[in-house]
N, C-alpha and C. Protein backbone atom coordinates (compact mmCIF):
# COMPACT_ATOMS: atom_id res chain seq x y z
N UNK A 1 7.83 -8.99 -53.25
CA UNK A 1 8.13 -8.08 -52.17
C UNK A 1 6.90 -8.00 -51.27
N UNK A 2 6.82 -8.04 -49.85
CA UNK A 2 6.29 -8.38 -49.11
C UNK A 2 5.84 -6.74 -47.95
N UNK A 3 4.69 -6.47 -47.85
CA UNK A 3 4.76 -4.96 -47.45
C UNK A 3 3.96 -5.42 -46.15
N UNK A 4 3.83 -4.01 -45.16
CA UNK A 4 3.29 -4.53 -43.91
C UNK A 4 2.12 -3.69 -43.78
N UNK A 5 0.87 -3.70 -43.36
CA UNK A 5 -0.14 -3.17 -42.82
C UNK A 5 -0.33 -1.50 -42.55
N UNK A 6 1.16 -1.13 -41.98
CA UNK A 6 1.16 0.51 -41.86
C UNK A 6 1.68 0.75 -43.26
N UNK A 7 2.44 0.14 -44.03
CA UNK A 7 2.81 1.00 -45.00
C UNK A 7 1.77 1.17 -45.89
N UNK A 8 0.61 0.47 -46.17
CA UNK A 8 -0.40 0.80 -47.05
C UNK A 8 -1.50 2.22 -46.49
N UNK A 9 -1.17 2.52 -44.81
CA UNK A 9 -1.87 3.36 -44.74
C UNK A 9 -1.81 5.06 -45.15
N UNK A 10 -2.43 5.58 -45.38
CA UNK A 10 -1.69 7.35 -45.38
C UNK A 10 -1.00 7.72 -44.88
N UNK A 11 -0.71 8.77 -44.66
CA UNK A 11 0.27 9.56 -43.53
C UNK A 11 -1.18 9.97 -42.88
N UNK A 12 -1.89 10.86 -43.41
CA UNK A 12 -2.65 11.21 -42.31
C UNK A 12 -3.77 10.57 -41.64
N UNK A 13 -3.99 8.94 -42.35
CA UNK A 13 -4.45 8.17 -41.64
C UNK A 13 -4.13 7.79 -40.46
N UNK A 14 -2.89 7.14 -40.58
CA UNK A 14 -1.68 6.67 -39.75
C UNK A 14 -1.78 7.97 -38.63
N UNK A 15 -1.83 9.13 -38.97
CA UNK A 15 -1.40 10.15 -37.77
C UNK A 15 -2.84 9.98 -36.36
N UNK A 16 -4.09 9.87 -37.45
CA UNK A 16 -5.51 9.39 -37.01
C UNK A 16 -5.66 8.40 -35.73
N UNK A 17 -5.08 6.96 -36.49
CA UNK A 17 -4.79 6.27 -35.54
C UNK A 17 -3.62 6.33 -34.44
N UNK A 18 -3.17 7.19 -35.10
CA UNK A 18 -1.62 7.32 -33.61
C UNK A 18 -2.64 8.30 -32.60
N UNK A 19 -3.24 9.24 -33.35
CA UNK A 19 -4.33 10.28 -32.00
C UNK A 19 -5.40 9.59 -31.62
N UNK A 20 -6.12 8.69 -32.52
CA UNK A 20 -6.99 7.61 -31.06
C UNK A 20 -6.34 7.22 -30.26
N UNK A 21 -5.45 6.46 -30.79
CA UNK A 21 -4.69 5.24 -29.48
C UNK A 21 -4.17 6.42 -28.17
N UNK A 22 -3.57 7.35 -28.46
CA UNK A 22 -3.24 8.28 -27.34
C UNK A 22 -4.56 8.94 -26.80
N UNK A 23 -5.43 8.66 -27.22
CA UNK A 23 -6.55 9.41 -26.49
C UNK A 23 -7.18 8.02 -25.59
N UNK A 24 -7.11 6.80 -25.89
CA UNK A 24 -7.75 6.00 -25.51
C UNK A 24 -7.08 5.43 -24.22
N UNK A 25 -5.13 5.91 -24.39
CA UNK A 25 -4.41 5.85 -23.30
C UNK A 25 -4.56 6.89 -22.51
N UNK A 26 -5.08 7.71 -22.53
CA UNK A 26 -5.27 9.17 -21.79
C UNK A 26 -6.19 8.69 -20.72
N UNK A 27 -7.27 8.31 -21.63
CA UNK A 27 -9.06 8.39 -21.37
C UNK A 27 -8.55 6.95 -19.74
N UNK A 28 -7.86 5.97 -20.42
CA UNK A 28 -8.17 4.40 -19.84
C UNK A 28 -6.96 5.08 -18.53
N UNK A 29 -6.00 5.80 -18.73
CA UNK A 29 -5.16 6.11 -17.42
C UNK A 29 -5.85 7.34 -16.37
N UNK A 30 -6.53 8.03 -16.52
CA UNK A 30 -7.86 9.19 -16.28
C UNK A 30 -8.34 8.17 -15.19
N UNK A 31 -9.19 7.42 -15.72
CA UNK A 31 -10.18 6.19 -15.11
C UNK A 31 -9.62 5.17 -14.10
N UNK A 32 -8.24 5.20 -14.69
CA UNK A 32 -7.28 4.56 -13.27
C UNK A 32 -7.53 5.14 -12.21
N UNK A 33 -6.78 6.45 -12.16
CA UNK A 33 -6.41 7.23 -11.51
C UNK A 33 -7.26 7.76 -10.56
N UNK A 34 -8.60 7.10 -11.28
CA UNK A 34 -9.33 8.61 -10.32
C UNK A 34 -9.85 8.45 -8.77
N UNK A 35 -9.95 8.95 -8.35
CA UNK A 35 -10.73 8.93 -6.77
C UNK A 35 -11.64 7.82 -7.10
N UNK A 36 -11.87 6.64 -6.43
CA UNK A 36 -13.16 6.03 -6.32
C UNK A 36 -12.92 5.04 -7.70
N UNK A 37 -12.07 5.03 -8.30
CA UNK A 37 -11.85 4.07 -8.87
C UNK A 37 -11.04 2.69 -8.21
N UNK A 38 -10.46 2.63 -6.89
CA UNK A 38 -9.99 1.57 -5.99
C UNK A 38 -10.54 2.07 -5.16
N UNK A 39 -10.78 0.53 -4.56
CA UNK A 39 -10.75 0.74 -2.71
C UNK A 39 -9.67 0.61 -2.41
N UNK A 40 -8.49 0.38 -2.48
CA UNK A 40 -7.09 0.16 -1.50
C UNK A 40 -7.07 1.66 -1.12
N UNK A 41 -6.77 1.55 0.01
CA UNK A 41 -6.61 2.44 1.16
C UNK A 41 -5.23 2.40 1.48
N UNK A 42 -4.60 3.83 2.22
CA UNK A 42 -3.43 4.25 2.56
C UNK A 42 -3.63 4.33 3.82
N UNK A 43 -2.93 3.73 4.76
CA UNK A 43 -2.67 4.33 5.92
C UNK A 43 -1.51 4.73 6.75
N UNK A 44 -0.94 5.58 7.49
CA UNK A 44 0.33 6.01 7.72
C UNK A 44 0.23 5.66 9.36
N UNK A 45 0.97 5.04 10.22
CA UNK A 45 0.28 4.87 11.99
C UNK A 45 2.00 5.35 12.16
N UNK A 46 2.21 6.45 13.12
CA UNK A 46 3.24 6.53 14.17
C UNK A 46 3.49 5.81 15.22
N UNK A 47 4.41 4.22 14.92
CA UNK A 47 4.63 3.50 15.92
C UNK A 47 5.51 3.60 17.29
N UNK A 48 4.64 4.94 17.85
CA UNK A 48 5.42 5.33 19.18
C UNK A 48 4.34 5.29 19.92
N UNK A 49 4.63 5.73 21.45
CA UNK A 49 3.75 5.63 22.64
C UNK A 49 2.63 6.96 22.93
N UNK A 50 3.32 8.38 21.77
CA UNK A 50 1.94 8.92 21.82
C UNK A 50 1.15 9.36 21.15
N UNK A 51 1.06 8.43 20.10
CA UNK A 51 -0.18 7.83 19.20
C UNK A 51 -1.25 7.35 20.02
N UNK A 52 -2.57 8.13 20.18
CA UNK A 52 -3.59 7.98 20.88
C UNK A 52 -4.03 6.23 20.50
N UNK A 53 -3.71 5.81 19.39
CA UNK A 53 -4.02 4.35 19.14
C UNK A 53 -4.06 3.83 20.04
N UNK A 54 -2.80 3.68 20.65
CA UNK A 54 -2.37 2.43 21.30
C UNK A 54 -2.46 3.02 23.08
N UNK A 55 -3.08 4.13 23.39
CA UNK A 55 -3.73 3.85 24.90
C UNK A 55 -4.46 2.93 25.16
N UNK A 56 -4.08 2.66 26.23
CA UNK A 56 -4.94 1.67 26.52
C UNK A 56 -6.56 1.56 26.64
N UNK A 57 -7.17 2.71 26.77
CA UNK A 57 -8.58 3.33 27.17
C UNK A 57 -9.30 3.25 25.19
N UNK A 58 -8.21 3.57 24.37
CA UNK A 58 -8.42 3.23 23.43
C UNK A 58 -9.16 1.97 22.36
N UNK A 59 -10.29 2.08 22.30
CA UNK A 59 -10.99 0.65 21.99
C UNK A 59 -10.94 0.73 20.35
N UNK A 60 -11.08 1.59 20.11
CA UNK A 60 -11.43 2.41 18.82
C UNK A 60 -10.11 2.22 17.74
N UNK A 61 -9.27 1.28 17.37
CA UNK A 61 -8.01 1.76 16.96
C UNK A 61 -8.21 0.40 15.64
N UNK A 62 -9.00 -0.10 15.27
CA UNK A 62 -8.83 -1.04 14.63
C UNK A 62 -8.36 -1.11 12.79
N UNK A 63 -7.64 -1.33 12.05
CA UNK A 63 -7.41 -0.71 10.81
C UNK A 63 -7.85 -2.34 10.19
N UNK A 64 -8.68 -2.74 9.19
CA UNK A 64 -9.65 -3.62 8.85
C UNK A 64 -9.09 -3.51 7.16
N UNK A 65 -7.58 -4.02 7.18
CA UNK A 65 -6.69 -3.97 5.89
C UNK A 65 -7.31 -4.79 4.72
N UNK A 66 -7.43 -4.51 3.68
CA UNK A 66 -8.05 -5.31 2.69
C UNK A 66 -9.62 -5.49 2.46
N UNK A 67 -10.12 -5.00 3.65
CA UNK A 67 -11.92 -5.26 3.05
C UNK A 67 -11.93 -4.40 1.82
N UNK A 68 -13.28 -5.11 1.37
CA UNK A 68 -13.90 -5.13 0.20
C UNK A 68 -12.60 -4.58 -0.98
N UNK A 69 -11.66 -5.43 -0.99
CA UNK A 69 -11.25 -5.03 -2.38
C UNK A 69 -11.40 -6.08 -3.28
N UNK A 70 -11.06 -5.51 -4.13
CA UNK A 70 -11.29 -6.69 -5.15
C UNK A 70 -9.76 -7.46 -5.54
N UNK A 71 -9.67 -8.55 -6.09
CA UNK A 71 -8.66 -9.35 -6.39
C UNK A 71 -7.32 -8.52 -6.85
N UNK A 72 -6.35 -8.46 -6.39
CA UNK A 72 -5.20 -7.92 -6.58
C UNK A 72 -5.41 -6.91 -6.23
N UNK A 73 -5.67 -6.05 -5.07
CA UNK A 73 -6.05 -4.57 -4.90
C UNK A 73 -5.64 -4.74 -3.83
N UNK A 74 -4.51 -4.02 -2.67
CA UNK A 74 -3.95 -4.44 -1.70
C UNK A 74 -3.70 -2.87 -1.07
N UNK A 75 -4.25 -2.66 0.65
CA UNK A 75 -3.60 -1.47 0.79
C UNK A 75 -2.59 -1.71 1.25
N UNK A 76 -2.24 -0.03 1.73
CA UNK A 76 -0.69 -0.23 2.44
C UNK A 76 -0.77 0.52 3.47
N UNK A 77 -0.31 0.19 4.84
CA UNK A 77 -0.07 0.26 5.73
C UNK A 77 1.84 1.04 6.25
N UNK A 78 1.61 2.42 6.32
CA UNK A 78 3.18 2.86 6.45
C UNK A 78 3.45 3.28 7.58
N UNK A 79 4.13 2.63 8.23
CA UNK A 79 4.77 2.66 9.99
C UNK A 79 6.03 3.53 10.10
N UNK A 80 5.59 4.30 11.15
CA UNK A 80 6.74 5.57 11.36
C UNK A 80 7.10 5.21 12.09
N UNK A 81 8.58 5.08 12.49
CA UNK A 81 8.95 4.30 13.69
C UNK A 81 9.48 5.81 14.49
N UNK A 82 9.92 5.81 15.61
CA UNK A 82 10.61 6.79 16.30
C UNK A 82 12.23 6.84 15.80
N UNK A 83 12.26 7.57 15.60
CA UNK A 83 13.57 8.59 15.41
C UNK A 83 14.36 8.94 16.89
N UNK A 84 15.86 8.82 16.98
CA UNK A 84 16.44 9.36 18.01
C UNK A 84 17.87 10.22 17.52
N UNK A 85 18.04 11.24 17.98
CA UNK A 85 19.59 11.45 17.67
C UNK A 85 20.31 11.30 18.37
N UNK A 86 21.61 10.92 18.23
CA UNK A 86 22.88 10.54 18.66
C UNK A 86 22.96 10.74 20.28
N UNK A 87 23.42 9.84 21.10
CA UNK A 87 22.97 10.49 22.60
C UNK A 87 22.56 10.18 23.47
N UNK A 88 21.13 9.93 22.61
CA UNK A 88 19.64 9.53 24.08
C UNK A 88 20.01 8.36 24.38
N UNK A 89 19.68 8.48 25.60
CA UNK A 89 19.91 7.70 26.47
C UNK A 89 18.58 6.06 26.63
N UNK A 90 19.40 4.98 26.71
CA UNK A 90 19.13 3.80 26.49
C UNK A 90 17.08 3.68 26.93
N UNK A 91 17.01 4.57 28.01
CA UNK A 91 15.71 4.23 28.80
C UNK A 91 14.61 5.17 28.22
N UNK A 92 15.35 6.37 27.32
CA UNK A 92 14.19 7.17 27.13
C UNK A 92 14.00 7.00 25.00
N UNK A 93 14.61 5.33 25.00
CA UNK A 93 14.29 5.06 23.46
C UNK A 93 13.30 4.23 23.48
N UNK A 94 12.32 4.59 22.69
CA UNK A 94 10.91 3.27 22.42
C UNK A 94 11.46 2.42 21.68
N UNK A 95 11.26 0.96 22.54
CA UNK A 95 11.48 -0.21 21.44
C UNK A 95 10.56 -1.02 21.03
N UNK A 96 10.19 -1.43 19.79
CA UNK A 96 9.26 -2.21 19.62
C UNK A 96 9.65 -3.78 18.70
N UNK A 97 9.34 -4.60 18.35
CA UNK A 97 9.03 -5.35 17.32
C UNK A 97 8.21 -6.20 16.72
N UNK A 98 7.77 -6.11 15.78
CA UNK A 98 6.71 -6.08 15.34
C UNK A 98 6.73 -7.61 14.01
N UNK A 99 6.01 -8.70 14.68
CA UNK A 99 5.84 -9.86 14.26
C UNK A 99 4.80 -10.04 12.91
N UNK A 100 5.55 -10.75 12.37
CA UNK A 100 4.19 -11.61 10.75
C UNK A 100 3.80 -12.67 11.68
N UNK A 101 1.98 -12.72 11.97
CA UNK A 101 2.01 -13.64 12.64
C UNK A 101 0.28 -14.26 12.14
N UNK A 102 -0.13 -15.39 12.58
CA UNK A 102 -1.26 -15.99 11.82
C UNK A 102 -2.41 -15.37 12.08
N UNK A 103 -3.44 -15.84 11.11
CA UNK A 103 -4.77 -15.02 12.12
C UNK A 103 -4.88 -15.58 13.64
N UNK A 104 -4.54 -16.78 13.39
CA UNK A 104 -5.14 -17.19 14.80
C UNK A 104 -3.92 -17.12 15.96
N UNK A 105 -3.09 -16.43 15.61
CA UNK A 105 -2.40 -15.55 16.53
C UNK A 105 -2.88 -14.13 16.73
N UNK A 106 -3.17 -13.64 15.75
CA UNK A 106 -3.70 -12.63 16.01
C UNK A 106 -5.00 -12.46 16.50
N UNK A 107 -5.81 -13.00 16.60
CA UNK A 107 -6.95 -13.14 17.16
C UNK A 107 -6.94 -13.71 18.41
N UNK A 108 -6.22 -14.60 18.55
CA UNK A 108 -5.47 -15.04 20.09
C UNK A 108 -4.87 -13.63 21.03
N UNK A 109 -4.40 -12.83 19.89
CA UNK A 109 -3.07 -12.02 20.69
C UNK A 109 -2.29 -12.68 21.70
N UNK A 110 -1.40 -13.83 20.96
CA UNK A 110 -0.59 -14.97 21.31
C UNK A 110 0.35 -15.22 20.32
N UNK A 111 1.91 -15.50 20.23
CA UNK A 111 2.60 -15.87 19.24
C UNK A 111 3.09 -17.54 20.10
N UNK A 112 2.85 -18.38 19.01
CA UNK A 112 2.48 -19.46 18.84
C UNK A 112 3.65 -20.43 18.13
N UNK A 113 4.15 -19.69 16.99
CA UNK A 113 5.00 -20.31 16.20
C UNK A 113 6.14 -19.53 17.24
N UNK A 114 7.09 -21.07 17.01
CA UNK A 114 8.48 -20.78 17.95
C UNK A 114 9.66 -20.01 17.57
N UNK A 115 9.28 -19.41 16.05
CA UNK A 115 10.33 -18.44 15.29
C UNK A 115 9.53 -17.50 14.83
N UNK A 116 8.64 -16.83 14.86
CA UNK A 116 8.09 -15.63 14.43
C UNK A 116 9.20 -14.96 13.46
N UNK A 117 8.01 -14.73 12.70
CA UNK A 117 8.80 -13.63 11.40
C UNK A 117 8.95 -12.69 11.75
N UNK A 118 9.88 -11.76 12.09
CA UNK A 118 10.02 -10.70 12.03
C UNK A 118 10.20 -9.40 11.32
N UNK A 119 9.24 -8.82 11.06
CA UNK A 119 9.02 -7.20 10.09
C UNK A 119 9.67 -6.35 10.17
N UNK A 120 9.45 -5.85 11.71
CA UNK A 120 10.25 -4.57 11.91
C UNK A 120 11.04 -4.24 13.43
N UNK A 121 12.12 -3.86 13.81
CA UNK A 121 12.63 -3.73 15.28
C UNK A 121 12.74 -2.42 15.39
């Protein structure tokens, strides 16, 4: 007859090691969690016209996604688009759409490829 590893232990051994391991999951999810344990960054931008961003006088608007993180650490970027209710009229709706496009489109501020990906309308 063939026995396994926990059954030779106590009960209140066994209870021992069941309260490390939950302390060590406590301790190691704590350390996740905490402030200053990532750099990924959140950012939320209201993609309408009066979001001081996007004036034109505006130089200052640049969001610099991904520095210094480390490998697999990715922020996120959450776009509010405008909202309309039922009604408004065709001229007083903001339209935008908003392209996946290369760096060197983007650094161009030029779309280049003859099908652009499209993200969001």
């Amino acid at each position: 007859m063939t026995t396994t590893a926990w059954q030779h232990c106590q009960p209140g051994r066994l209870l021992l090691h069941a309260v490390i391991f939950l302390a060590f999951t406590c301790h190691w999810f704590a350390l996740a969690t905490m402030p200053g344990a990532s750099n990924a960054k959140f950012y939320t931008i209201y993609w309408n016209s009066s979001n001081p961003i996007f004036r034109i006088d505006n130089t200052d608007n640049i969001i610099d996604v991904n520095r210094n993180n480390v490998k697999f650490e990715y922020d996120q970027v959450d776009l509010i688009c405008p909202v309309y209710s039922p009604g408004t009229r065709d001229e007083e709706i903001e339209k935008y759409i908003i392209y996946n496009v290369s760096k060197d489109e983007y650094e161009t501020c030029r779309i280049t490829n003859p099908n652009p990906r499209i993200i969001a309308v």
